[in-house]
C-alpha atoms as a PDB file:
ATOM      1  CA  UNK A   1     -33.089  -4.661-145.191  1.00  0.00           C
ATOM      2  CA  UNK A   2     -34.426  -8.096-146.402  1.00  0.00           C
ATOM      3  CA  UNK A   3     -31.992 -10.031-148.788  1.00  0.00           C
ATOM      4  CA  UNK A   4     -29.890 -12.730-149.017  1.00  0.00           C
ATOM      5  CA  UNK A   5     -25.917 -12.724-148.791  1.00  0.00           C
ATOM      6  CA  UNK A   6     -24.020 -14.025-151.899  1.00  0.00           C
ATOM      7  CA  UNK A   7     -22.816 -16.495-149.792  1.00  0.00           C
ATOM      8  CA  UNK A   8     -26.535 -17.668-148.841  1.00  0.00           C
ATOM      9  CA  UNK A   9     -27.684 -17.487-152.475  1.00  0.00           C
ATOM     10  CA  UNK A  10     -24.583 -19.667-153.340  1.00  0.00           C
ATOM     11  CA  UNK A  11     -25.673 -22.563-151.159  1.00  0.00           C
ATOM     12  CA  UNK A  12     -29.051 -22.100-152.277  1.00  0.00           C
ATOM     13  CA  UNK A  13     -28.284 -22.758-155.432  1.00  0.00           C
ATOM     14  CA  UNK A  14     -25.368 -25.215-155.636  1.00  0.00           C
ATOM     15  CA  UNK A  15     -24.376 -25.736-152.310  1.00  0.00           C
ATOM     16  CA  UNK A  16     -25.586 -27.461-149.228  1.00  0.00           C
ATOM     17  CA  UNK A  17     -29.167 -25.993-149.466  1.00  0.00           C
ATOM     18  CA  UNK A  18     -29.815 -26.571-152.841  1.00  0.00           C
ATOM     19  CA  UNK A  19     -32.100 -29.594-152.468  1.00  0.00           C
ATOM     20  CA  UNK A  20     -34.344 -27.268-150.536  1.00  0.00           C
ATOM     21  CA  UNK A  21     -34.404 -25.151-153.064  1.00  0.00           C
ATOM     22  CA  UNK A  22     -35.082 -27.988-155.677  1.00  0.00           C
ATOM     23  CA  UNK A  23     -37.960 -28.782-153.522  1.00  0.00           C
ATOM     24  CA  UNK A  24     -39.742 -25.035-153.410  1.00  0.00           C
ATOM     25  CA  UNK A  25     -39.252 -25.176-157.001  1.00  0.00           C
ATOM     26  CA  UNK A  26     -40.777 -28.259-157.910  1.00  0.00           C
ATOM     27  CA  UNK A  27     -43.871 -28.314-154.873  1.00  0.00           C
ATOM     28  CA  UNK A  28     -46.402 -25.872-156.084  1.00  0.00           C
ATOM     29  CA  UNK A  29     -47.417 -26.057-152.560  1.00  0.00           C
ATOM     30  CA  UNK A  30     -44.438 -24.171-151.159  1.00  0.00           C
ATOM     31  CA  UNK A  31     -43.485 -20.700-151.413  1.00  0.00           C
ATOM     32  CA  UNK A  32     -39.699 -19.471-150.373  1.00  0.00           C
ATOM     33  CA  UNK A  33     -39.529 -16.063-148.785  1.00  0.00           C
ATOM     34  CA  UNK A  34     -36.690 -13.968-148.073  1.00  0.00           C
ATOM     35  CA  UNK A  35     -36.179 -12.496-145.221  1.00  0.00           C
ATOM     36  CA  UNK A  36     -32.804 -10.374-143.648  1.00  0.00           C
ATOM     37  CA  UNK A  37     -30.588 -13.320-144.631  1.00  0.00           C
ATOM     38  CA  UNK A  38     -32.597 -15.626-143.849  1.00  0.00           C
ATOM     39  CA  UNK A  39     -35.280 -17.564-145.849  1.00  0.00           C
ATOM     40  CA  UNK A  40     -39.218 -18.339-144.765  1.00  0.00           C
ATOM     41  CA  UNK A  41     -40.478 -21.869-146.441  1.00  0.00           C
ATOM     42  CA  UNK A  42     -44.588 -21.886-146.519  1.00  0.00           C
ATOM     43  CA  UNK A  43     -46.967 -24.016-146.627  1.00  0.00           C
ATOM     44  CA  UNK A  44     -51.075 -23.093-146.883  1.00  0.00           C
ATOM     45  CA  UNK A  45     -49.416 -19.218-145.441  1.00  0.00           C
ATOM     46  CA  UNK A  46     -47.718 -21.222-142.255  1.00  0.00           C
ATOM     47  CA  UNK A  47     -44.432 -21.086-141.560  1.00  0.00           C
ATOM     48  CA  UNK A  48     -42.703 -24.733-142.465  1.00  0.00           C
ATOM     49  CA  UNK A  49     -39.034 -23.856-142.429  1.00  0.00           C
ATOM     50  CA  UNK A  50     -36.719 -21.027-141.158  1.00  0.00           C
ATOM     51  CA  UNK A  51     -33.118 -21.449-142.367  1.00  0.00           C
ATOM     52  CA  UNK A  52     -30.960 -18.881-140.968  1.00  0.00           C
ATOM     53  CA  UNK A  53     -27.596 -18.695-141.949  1.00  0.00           C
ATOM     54  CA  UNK A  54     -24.759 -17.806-139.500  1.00  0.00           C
ATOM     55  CA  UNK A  55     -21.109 -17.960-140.743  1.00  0.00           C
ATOM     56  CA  UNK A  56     -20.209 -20.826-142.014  1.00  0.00           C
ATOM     57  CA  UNK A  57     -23.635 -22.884-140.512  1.00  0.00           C
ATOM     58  CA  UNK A  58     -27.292 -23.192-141.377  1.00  0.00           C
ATOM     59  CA  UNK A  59     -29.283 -23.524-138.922  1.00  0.00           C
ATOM     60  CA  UNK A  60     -32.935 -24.830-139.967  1.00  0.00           C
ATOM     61  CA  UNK A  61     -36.446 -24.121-137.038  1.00  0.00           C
ATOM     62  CA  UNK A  62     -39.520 -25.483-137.175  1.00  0.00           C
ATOM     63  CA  UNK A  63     -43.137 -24.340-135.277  1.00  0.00           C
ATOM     64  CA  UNK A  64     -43.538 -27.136-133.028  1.00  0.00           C
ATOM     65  CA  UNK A  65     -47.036 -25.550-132.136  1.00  0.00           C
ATOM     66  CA  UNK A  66     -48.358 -27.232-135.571  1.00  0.00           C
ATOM     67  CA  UNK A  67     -47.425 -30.858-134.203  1.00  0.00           C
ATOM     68  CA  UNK A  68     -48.388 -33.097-132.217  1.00  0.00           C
ATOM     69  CA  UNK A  69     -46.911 -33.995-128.479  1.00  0.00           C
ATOM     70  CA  UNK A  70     -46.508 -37.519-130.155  1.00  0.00           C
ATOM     71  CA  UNK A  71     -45.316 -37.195-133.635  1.00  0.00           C
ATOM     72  CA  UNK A  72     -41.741 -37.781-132.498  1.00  0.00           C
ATOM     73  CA  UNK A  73     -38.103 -36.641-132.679  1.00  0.00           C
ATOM     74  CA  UNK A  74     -37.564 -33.684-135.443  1.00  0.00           C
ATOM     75  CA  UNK A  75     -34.003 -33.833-137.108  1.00  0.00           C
ATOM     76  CA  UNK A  76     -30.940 -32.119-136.348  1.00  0.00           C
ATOM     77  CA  UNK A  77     -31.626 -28.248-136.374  1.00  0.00           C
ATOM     78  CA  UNK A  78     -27.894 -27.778-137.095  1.00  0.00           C
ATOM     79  CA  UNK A  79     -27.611 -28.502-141.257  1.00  0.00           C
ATOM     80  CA  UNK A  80     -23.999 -29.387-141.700  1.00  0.00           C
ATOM     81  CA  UNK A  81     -24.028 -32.680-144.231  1.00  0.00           C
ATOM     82  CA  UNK A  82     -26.280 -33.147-147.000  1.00  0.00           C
ATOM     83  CA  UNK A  83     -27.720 -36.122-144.638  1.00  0.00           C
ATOM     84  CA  UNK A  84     -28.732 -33.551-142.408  1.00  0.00           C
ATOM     85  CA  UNK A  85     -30.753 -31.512-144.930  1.00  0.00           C
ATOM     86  CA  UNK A  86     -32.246 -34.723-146.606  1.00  0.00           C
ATOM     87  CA  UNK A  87     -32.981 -35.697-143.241  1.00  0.00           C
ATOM     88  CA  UNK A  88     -35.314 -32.604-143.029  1.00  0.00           C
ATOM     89  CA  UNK A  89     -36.595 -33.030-146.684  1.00  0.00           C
ATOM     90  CA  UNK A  90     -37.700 -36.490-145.971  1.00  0.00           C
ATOM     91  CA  UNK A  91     -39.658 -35.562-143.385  1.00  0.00           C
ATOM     92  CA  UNK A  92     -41.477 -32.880-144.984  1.00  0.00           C
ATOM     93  CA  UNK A  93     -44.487 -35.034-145.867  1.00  0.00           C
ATOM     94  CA  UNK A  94     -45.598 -35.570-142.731  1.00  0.00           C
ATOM     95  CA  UNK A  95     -44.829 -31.766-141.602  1.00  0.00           C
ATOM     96  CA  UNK A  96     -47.436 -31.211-143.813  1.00  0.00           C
ATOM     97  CA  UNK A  97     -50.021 -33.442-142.627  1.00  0.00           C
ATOM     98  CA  UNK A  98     -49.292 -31.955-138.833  1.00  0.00           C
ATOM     99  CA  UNK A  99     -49.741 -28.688-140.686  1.00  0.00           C
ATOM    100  CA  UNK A 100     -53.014 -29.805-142.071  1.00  0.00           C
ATOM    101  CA  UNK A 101     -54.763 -31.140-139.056  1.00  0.00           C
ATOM    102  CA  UNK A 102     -53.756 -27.655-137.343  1.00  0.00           C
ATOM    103  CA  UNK A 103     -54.611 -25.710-139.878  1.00  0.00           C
ATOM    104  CA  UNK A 104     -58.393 -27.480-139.577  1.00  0.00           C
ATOM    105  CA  UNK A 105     -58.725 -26.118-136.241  1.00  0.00           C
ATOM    106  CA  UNK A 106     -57.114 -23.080-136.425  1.00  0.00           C
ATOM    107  CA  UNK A 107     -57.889 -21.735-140.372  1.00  0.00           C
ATOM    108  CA  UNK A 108     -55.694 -19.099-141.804  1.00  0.00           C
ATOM    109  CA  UNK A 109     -57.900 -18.748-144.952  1.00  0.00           C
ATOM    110  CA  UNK A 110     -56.517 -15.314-145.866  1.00  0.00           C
ATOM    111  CA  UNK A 111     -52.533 -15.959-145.409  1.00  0.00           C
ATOM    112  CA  UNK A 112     -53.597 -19.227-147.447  1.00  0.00           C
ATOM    113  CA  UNK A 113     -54.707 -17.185-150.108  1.00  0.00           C
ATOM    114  CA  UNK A 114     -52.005 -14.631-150.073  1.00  0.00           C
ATOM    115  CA  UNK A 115     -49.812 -17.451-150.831  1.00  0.00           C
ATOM    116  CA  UNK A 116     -51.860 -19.098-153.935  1.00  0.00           C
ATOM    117  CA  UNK A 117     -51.743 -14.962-155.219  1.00  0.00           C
ATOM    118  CA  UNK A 118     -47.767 -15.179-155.013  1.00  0.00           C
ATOM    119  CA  UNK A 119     -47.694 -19.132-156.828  1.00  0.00           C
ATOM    120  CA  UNK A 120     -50.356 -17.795-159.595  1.00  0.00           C
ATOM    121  CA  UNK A 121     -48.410 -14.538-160.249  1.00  0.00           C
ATOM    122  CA  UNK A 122     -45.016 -15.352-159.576  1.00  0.00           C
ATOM    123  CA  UNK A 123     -44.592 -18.756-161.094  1.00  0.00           C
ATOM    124  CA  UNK A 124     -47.886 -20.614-162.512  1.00  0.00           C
ATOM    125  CA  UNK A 125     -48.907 -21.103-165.383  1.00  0.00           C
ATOM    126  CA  UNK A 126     -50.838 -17.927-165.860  1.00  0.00           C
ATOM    127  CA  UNK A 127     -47.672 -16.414-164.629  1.00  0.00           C
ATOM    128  CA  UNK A 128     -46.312 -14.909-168.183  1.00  0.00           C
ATOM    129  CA  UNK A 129     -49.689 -13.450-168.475  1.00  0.00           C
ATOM    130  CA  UNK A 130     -50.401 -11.611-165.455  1.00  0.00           C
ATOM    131  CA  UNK A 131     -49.676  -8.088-165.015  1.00  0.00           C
ATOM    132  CA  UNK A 132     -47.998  -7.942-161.128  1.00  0.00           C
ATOM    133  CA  UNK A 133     -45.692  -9.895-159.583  1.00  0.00           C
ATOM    134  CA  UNK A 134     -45.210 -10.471-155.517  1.00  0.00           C
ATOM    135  CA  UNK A 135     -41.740  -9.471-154.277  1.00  0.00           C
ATOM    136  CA  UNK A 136     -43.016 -10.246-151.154  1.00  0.00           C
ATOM    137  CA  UNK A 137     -45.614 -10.990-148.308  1.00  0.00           C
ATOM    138  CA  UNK A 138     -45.915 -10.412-144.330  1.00  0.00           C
ATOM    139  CA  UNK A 139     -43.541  -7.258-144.971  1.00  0.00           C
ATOM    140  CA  UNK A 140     -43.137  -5.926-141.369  1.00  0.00           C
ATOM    141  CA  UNK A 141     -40.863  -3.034-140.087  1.00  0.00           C
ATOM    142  CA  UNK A 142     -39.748  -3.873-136.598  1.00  0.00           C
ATOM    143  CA  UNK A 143     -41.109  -1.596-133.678  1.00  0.00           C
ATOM    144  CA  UNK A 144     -43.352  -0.315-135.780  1.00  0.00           C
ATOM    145  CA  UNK A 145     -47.233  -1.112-136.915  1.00  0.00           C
ATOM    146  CA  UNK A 146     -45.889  -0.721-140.712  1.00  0.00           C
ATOM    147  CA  UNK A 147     -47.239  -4.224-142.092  1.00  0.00           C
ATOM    148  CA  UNK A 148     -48.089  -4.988-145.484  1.00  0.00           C
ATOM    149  CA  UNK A 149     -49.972  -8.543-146.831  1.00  0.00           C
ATOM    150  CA  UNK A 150     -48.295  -8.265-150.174  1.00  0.00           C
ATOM    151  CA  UNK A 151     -45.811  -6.051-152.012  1.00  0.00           C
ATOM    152  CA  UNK A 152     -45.947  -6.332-155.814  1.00  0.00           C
ATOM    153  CA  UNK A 153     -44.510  -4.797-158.628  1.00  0.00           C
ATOM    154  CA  UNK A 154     -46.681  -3.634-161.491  1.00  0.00           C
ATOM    155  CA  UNK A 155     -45.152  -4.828-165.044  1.00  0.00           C
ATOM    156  CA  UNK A 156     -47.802  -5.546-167.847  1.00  0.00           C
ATOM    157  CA  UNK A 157     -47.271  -8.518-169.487  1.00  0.00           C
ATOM    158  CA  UNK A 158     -47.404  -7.157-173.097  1.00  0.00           C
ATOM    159  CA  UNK A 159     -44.144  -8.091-174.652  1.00  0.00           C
ATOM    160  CA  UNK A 160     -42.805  -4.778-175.094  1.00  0.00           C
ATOM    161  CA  UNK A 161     -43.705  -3.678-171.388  1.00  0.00           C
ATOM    162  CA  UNK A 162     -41.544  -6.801-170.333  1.00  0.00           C
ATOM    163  CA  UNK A 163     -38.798  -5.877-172.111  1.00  0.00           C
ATOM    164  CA  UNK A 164     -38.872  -2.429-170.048  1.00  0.00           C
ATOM    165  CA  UNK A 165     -37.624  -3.260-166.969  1.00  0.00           C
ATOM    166  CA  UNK A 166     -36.876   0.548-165.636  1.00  0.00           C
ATOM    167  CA  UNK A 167     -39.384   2.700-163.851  1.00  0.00           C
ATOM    168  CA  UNK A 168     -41.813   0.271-162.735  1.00  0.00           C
ATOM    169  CA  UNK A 169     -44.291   0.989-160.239  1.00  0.00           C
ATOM    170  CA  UNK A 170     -44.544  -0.953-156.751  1.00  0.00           C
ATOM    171  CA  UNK A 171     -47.433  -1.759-155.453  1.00  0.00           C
ATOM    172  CA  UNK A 172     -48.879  -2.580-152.052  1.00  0.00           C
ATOM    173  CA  UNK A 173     -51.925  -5.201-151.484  1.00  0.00           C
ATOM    174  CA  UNK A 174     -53.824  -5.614-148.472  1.00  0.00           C
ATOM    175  CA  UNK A 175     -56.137  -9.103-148.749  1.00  0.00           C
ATOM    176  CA  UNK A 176     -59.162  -9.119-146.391  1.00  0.00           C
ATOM    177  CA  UNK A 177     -61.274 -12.445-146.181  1.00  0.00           C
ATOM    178  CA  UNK A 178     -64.461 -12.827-144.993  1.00  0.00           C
ATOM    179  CA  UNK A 179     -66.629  -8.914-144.235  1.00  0.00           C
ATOM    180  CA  UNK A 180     -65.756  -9.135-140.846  1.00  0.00           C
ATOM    181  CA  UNK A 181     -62.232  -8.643-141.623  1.00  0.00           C
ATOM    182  CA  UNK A 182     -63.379  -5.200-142.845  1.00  0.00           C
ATOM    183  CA  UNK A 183     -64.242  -3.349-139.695  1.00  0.00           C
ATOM    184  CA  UNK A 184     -62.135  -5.323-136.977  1.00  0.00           C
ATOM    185  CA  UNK A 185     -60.364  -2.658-134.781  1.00  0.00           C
ATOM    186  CA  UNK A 186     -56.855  -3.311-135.479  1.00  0.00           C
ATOM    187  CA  UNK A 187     -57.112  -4.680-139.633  1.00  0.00           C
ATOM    188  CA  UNK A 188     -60.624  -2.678-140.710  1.00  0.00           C
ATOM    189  CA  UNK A 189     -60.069  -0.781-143.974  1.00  0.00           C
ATOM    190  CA  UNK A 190     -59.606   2.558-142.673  1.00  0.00           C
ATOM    191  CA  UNK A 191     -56.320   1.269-140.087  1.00  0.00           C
ATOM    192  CA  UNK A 192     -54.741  -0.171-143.076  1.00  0.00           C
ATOM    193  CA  UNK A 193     -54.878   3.337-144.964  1.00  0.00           C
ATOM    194  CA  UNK A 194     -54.053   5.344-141.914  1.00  0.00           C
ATOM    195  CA  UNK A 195     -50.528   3.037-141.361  1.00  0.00           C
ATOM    196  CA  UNK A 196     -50.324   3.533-145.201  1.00  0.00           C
ATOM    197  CA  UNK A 197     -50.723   7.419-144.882  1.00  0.00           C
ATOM    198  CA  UNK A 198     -47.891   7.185-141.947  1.00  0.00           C
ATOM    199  CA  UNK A 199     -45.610   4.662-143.697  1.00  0.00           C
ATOM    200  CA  UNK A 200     -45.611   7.076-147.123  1.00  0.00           C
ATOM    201  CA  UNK A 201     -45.759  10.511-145.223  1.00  0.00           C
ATOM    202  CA  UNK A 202     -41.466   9.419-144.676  1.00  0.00           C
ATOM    203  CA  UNK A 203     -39.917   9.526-147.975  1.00  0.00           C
ATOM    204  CA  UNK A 204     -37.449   7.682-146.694  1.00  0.00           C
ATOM    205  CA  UNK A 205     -39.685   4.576-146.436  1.00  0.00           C
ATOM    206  CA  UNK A 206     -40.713   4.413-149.968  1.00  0.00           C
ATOM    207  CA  UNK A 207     -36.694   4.731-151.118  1.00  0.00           C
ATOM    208  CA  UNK A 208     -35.787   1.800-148.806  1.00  0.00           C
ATOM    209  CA  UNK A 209     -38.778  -0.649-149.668  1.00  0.00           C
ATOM    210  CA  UNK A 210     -38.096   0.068-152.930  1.00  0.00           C
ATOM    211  CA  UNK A 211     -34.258  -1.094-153.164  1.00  0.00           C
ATOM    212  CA  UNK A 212     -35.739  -3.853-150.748  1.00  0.00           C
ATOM    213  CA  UNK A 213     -38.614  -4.859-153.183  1.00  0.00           C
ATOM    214  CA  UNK A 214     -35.795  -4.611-156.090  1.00  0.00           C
ATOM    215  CA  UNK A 215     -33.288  -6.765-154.350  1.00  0.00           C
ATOM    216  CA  UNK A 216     -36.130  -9.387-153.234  1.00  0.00           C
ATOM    217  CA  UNK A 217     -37.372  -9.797-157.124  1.00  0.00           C
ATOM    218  CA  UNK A 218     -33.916 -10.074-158.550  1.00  0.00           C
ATOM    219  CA  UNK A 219     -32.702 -12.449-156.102  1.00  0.00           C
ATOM    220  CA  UNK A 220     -35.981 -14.714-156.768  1.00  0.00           C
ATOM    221  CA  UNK A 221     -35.264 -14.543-160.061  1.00  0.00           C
ATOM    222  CA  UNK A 222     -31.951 -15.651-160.009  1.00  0.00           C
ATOM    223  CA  UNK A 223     -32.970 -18.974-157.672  1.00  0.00           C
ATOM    224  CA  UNK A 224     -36.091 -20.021-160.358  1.00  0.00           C
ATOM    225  CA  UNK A 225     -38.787 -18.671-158.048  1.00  0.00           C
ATOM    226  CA  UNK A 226     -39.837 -15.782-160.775  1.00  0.00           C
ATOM    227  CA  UNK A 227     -40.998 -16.321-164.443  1.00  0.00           C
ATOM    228  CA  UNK A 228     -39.594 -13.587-165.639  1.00  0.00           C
ATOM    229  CA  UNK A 229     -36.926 -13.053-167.838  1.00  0.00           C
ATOM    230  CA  UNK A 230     -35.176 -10.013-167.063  1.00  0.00           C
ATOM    231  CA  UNK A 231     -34.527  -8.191-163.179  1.00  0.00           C
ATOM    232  CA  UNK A 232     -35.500  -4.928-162.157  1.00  0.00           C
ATOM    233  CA  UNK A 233     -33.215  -2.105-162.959  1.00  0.00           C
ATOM    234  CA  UNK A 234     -35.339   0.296-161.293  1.00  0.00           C
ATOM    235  CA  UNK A 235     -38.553   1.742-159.777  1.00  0.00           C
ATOM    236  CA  UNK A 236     -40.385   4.548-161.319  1.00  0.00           C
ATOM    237  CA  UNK A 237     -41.063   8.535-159.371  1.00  0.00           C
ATOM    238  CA  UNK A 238     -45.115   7.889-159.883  1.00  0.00           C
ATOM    239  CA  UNK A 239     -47.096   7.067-156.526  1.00  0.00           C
ATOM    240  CA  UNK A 240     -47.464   3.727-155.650  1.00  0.00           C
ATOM    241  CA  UNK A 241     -50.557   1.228-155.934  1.00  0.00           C
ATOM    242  CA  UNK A 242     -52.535   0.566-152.580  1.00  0.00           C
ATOM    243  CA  UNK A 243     -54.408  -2.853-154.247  1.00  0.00           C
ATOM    244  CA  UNK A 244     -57.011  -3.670-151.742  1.00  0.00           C
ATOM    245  CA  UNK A 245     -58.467  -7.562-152.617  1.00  0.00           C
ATOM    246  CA  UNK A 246     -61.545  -8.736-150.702  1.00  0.00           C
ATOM    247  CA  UNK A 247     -61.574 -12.362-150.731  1.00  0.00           C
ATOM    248  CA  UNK A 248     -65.564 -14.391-150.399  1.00  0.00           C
ATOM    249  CA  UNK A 249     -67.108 -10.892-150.181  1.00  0.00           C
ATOM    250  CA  UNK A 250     -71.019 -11.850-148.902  1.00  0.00           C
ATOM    251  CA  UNK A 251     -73.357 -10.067-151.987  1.00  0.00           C
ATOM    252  CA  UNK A 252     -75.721  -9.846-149.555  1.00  0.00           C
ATOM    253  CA  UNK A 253     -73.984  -7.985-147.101  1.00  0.00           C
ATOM    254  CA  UNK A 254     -74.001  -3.919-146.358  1.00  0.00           C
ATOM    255  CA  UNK A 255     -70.947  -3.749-144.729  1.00  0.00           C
ATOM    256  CA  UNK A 256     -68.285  -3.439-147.388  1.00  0.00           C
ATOM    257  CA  UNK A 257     -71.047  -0.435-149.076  1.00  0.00           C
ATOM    258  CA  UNK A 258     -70.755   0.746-145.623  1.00  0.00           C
ATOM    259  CA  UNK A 259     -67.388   0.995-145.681  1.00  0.00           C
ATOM    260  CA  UNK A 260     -66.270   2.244-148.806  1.00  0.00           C
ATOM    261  CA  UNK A 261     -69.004   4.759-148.349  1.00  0.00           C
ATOM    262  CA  UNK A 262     -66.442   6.517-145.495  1.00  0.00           C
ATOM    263  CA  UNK A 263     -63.058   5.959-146.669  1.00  0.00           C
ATOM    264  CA  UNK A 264     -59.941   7.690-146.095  1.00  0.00           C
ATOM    265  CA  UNK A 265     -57.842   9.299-148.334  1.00  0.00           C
ATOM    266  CA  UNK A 266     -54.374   8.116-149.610  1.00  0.00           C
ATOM    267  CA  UNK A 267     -52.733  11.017-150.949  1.00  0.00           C
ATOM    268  CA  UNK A 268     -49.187   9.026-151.035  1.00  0.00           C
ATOM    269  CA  UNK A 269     -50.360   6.138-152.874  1.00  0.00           C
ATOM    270  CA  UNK A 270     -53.559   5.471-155.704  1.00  0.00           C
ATOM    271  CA  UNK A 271     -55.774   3.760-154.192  1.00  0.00           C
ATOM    272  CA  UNK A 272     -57.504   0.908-155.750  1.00  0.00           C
ATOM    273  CA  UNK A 273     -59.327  -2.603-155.766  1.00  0.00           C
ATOM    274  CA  UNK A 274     -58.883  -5.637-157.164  1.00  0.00           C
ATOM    275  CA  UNK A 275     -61.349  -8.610-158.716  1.00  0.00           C
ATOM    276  CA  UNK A 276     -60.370 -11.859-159.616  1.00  0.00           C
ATOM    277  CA  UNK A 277     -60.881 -13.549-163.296  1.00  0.00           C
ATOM    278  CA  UNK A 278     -63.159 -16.147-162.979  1.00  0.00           C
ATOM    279  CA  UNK A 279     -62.766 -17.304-159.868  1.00  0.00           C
ATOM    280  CA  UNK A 280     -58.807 -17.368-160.403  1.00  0.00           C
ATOM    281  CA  UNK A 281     -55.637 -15.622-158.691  1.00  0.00           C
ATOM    282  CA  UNK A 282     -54.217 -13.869-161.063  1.00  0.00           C
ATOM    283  CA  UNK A 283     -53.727 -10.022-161.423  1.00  0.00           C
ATOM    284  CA  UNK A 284     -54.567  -8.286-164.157  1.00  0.00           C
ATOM    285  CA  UNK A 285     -54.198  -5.227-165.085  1.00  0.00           C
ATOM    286  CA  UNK A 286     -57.985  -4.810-166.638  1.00  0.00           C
ATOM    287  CA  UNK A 287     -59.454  -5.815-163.336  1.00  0.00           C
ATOM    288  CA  UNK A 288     -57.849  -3.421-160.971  1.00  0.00           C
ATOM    289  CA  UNK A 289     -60.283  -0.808-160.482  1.00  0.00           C
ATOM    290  CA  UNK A 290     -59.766   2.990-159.113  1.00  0.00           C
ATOM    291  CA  UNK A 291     -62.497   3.726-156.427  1.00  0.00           C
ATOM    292  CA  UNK A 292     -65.041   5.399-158.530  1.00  0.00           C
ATOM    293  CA  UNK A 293     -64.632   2.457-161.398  1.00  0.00           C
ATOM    294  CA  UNK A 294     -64.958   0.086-158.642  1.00  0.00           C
ATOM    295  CA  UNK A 295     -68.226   1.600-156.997  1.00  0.00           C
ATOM    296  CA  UNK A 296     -69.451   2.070-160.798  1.00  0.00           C
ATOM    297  CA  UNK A 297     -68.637  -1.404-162.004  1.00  0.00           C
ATOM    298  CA  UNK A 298     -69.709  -3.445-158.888  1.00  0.00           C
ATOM    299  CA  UNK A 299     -72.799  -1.439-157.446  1.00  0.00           C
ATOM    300  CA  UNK A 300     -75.034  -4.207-157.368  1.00  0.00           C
ATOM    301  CA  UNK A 301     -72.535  -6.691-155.482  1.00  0.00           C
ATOM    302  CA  UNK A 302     -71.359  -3.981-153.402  1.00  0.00           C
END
């Protein structure tokens, strides 16, 4: 189950971590994950930071893939002073521009994206307006092909629906960039909906990512990485939201038409598709469309 201890969510927020966190929440170009007590800091989707926390020591890892053989010595992995994790903040910076360079010849266009969905939902400035917000991305179940781009709660932003915060619907979103990402073997359309078909058929599933997705929200709320005033108190009985968002879809292209034209069903979750609002990130509510709306509304771009 992803979440953090008390103990971890203590030094997050007024311990020995806490400049980290000070960092996520004042670089727009950072996203904090949580992960089974442990915590994922991003940067354009890539993985900048793990800290892992193992009794009473943090223990911070960093991709050496995304620099270079001579950028130099990386600071102490062990975080046991607040010199060590300044150490690691002050070096940041030029993490990035490592990360930069790599990421310009080896693009990750659609895990950058899922990350500027989770900034403009969770905590821009169109945040109080949008109707979803991301509990949280790359949601994997180990030894399994269960893998989900986004999970998302669905609470309108009209003040009264915020003040409800019982029986809200989850919500699953699958981001595909680029048509090709459509058909590929092991991402195409129809594979996400089959491992979406398997994942619901267990009732089990949808209990447990549900007190995960509850956990994940409140704790993000209570570290200033949610606009939101109040947490969850619970999830609602109705069928969850499969959100499918195609990112630089080609006009001109047959192959989504193609596509939709032989889709599975989802009897375990409502299948739908989402547009952005001129040009932006945000969700709302008024552009997520069923799969008839969608087909209607879009026809000539389809």
């Amino acid at each position: 189950m992803r979440g953090l201890s008390g103990k971890f969510i203590k030094e997050l927020k007024s311990g020995l971590l806490n400049p980290i966190l000070s960092l996520v929440q004042k670089d727009s170009t950072l996203c904090l994950e949580i992960r089974e007590n442990y915590i994922n800091v991003y940067y354009r989707g890539g993985n900048l930071l793990r800290i892992e926390q193992k009794n009473d020591s943090c223990t911070v890892h960093f991709e050496k893939k995304y620099i270079r053989e001579d950028f130099g010595k990386l600071p102490s992995s062990q975080l046991t002073a607040y010199n060590n994790v300044e150490a690691w903040i002050a070096i940041i910076p030029f993490l990035k521009n490592e990360m930069d360079l790599w990421f310009g010849r080896h693009p990750k266009n659609e895990r950058e994206f899922q990350q500027l969905m989770v900034r403009e939902n969770n905590f821009g400035n169109s945040a109080k307006s949008t109707d979803y917000f991301i509990c949280d991305i790359e949601y994997t179940q180990p030894n399994t092909n269960w893998r989900f781009d986004l999970v998302a709660i669905n609470w309108p932003s009209t003040p009264s629906a915020r003040k409800n915060n019982k029986n809200l619907r989850l919500s699953f979103i699958e981001m595909k960039y680029l048509d090709h990402a459509l058909t590929e073997k092991n991402t195409g359309i129809n594979k996400h909906i089959r491992d979406m078909n398997g994942f619901l058929e267990l009732p089990s599933n949808l209990l447990n990512i549900k007190n995960e997705m509850k956990t994940l929200f409140n704790q993000k709320l209570e570290l200033g990485l949610i606009d939101n005033k109040k947490p969850i108190e619970s999830f609602g009985d109705q069928k969850p939201e499969y959100i499918f968002v195609f990112a630089n879809h080609d006009p001109e292209s047959n192959i989504l038409k193609r596509e939709m034209k032989k889709l599975l069903d989802c009897p375990n979750a409502e299948l739908k598709f989402g547009v952005s609002t001129f040009m932006g990130y945000g969700l709302y509510g008024q552009n997520i469309y069923s799969q008839n709306s969608f087909l209607e509304r879009f026809e000539n771009q389809i």
